[in-house]
PDB file of N, CA and C in Angstrom:
ATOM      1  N   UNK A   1       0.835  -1.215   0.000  1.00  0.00           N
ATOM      2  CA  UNK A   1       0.000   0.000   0.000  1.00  0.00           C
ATOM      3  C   UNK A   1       0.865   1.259   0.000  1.00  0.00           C
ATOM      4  N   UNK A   2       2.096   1.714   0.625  1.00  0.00           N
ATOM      5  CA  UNK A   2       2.552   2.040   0.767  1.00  0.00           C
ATOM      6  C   UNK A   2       3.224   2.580  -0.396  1.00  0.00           C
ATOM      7  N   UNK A   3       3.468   1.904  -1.092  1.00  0.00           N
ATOM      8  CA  UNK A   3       4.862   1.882  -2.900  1.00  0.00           C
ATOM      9  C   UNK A   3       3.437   2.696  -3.564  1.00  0.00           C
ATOM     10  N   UNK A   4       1.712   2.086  -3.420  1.00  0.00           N
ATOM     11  CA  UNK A   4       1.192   3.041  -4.542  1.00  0.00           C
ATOM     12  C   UNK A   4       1.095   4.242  -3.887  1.00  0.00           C
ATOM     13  N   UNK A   5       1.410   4.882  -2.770  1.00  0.00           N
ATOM     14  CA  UNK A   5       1.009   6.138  -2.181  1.00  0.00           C
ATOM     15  C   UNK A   5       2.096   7.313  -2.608  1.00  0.00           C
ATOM     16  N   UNK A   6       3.518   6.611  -2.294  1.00  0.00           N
ATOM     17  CA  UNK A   6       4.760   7.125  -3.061  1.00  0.00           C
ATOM     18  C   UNK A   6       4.425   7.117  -4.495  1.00  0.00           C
ATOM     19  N   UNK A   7       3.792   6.403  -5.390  1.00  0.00           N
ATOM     20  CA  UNK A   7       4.129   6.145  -6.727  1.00  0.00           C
ATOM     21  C   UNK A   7       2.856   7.527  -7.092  1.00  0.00           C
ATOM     22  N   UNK A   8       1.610   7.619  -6.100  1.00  0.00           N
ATOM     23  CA  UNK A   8       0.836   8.758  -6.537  1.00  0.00           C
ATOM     24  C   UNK A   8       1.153   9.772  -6.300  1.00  0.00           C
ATOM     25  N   UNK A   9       2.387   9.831  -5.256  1.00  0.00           N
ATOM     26  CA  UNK A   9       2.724  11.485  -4.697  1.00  0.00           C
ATOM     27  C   UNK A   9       3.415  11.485  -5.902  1.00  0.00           C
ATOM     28  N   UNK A  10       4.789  10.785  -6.567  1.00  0.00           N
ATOM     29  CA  UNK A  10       5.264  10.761  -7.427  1.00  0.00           C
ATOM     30  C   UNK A  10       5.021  11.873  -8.537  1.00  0.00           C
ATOM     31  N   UNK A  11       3.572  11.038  -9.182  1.00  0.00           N
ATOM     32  CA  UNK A  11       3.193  11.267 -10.362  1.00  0.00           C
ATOM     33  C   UNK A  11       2.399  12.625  -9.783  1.00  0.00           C
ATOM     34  N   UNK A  12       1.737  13.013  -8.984  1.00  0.00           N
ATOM     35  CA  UNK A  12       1.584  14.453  -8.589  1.00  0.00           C
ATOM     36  C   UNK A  12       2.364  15.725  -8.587  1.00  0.00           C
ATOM     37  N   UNK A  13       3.541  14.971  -7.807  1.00  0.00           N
ATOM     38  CA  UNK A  13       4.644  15.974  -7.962  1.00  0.00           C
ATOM     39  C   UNK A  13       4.718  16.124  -9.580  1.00  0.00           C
ATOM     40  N   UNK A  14       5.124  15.103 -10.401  1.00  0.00           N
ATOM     41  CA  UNK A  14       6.039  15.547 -11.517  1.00  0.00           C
ATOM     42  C   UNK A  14       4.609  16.411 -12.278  1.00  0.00           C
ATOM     43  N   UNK A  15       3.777  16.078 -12.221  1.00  0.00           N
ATOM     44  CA  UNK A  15       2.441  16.728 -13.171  1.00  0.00           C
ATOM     45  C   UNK A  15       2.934  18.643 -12.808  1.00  0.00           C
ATOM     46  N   UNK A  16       2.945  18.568 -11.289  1.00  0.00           N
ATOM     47  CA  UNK A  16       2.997  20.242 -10.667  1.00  0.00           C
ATOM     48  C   UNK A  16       4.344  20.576 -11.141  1.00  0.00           C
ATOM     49  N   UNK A  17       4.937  19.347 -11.394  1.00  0.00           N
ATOM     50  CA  UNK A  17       6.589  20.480 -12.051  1.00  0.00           C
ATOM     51  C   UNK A  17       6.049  20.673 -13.255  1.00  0.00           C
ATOM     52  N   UNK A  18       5.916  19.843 -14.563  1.00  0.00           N
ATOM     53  CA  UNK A  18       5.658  20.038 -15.749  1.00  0.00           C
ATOM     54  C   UNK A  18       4.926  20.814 -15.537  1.00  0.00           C
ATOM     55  N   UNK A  19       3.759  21.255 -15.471  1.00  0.00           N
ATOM     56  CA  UNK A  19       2.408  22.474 -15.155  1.00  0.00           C
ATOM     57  C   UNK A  19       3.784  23.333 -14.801  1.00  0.00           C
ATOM     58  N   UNK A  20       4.311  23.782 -14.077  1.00  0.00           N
ATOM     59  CA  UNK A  20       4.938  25.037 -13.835  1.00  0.00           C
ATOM     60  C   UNK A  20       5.831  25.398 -14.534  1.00  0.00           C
ATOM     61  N   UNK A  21       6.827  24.044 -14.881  1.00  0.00           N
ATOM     62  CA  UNK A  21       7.566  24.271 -16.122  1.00  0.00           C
ATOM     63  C   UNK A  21       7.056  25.127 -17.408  1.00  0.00           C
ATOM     64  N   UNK A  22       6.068  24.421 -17.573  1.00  0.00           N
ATOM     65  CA  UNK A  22       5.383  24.894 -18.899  1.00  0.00           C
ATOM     66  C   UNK A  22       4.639  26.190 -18.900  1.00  0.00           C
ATOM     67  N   UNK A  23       4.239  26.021 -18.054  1.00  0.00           N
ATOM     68  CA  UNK A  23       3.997  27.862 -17.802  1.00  0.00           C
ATOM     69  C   UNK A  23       5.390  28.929 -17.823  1.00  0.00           C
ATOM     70  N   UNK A  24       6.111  28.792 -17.050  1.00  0.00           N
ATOM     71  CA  UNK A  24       7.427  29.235 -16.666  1.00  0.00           C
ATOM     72  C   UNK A  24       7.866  29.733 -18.539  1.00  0.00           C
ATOM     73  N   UNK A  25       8.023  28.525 -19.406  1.00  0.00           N
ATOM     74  CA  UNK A  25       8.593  28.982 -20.588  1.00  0.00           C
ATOM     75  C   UNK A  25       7.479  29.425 -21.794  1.00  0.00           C
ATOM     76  N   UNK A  26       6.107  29.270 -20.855  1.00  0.00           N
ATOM     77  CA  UNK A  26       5.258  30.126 -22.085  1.00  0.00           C
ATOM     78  C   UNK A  26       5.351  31.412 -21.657  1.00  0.00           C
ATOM     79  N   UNK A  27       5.241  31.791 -19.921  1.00  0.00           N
ATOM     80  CA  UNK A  27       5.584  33.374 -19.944  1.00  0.00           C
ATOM     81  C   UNK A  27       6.553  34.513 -20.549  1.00  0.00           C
ATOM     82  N   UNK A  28       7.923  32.807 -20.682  1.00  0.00           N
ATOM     83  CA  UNK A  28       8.798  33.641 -20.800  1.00  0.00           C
ATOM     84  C   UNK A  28       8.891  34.074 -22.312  1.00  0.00           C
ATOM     85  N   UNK A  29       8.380  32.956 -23.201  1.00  0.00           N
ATOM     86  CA  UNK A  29       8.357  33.111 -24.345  1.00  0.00           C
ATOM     87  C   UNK A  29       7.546  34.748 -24.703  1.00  0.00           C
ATOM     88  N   UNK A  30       6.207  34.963 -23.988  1.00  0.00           N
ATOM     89  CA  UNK A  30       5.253  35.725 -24.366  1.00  0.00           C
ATOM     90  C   UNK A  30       6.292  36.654 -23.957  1.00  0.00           C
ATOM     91  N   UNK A  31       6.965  37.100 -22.624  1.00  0.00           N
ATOM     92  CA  UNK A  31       7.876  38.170 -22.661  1.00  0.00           C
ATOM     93  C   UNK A  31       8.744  38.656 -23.874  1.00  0.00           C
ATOM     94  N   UNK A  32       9.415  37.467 -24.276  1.00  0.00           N
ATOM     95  CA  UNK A  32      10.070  37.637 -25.476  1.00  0.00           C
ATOM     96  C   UNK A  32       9.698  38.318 -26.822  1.00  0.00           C
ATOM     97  N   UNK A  33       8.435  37.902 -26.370  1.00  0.00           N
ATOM     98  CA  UNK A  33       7.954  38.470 -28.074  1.00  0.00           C
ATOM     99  C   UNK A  33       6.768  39.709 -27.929  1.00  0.00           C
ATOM    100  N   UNK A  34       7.069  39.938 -26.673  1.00  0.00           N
ATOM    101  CA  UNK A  34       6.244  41.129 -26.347  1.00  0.00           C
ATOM    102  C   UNK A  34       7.571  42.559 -26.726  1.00  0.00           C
ATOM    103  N   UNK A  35       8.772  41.861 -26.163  1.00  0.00           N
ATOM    104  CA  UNK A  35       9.740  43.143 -26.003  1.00  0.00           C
ATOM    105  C   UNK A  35      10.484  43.003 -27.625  1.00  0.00           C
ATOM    106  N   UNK A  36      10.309  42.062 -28.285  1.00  0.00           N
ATOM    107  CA  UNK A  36      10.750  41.749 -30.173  1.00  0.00           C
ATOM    108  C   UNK A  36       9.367  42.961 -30.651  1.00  0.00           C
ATOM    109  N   UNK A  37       8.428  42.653 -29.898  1.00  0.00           N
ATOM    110  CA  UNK A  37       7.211  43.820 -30.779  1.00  0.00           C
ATOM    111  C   UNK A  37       7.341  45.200 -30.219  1.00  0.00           C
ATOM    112  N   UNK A  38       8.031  45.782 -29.341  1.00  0.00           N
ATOM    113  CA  UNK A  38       8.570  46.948 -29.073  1.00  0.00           C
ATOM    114  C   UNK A  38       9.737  47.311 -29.918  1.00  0.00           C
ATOM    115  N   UNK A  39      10.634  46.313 -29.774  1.00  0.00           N
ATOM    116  CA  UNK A  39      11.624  46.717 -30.693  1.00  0.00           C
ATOM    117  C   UNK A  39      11.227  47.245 -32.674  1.00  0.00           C
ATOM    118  N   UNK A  40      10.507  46.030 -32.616  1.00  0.00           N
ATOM    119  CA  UNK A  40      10.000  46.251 -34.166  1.00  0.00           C
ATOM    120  C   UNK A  40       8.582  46.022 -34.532  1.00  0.00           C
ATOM    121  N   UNK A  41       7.753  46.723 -34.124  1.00  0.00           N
ATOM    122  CA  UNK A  41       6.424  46.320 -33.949  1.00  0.00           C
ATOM    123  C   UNK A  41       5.595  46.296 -35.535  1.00  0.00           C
ATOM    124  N   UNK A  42       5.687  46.456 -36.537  1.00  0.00           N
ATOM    125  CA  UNK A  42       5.385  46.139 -37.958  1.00  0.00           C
ATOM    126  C   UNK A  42       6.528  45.313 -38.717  1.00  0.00           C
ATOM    127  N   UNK A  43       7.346  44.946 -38.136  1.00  0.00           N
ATOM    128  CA  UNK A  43       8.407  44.005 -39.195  1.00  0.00           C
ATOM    129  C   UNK A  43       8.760  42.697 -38.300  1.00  0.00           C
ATOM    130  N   UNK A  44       8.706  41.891 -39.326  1.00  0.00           N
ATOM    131  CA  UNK A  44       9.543  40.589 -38.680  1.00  0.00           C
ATOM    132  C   UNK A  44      10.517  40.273 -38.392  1.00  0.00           C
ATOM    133  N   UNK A  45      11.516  39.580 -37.530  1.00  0.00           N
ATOM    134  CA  UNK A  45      13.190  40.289 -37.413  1.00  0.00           C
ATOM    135  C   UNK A  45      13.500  39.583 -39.056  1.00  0.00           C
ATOM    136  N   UNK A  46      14.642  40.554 -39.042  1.00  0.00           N
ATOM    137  CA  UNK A  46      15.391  40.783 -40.384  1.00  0.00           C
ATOM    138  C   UNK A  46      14.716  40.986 -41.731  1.00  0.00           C
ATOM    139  N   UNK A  47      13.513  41.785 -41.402  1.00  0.00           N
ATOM    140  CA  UNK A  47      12.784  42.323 -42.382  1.00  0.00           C
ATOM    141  C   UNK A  47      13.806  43.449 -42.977  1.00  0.00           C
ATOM    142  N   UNK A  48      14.784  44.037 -42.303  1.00  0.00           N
ATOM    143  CA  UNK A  48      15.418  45.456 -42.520  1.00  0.00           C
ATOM    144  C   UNK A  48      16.662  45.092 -43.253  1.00  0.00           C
ATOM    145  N   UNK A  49      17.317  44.419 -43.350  1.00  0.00           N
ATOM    146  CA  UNK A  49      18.465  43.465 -44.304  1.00  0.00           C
ATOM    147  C   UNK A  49      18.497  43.962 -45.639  1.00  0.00           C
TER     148      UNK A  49
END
């Protein structure tokens, strides 16, 4: 009884890392391309080349 209680905290834990993970690099992404649309907000990079 014991091994499935560990094996559900387990799989809990890793769900709340991935969930945060994945948030973590969509924010950061959206940051990214929030401060790329300040920089150049009508062109795509290396539209200016």
């Amino acid at each position: 009884m014991q091994a499935k209680w560990a094996t559900g905290v387990g799989v809990v834990s890793a769900s709340v890392l991935a969930t945060a993970l994945f948030c973590g690099l969509a924010l950061l992404g959206n940051e990214a391309r929030l401060r790329n649309d300040e920089w150049s907000p009508d062109e795509p990079d290396g539209a200016d080349d």
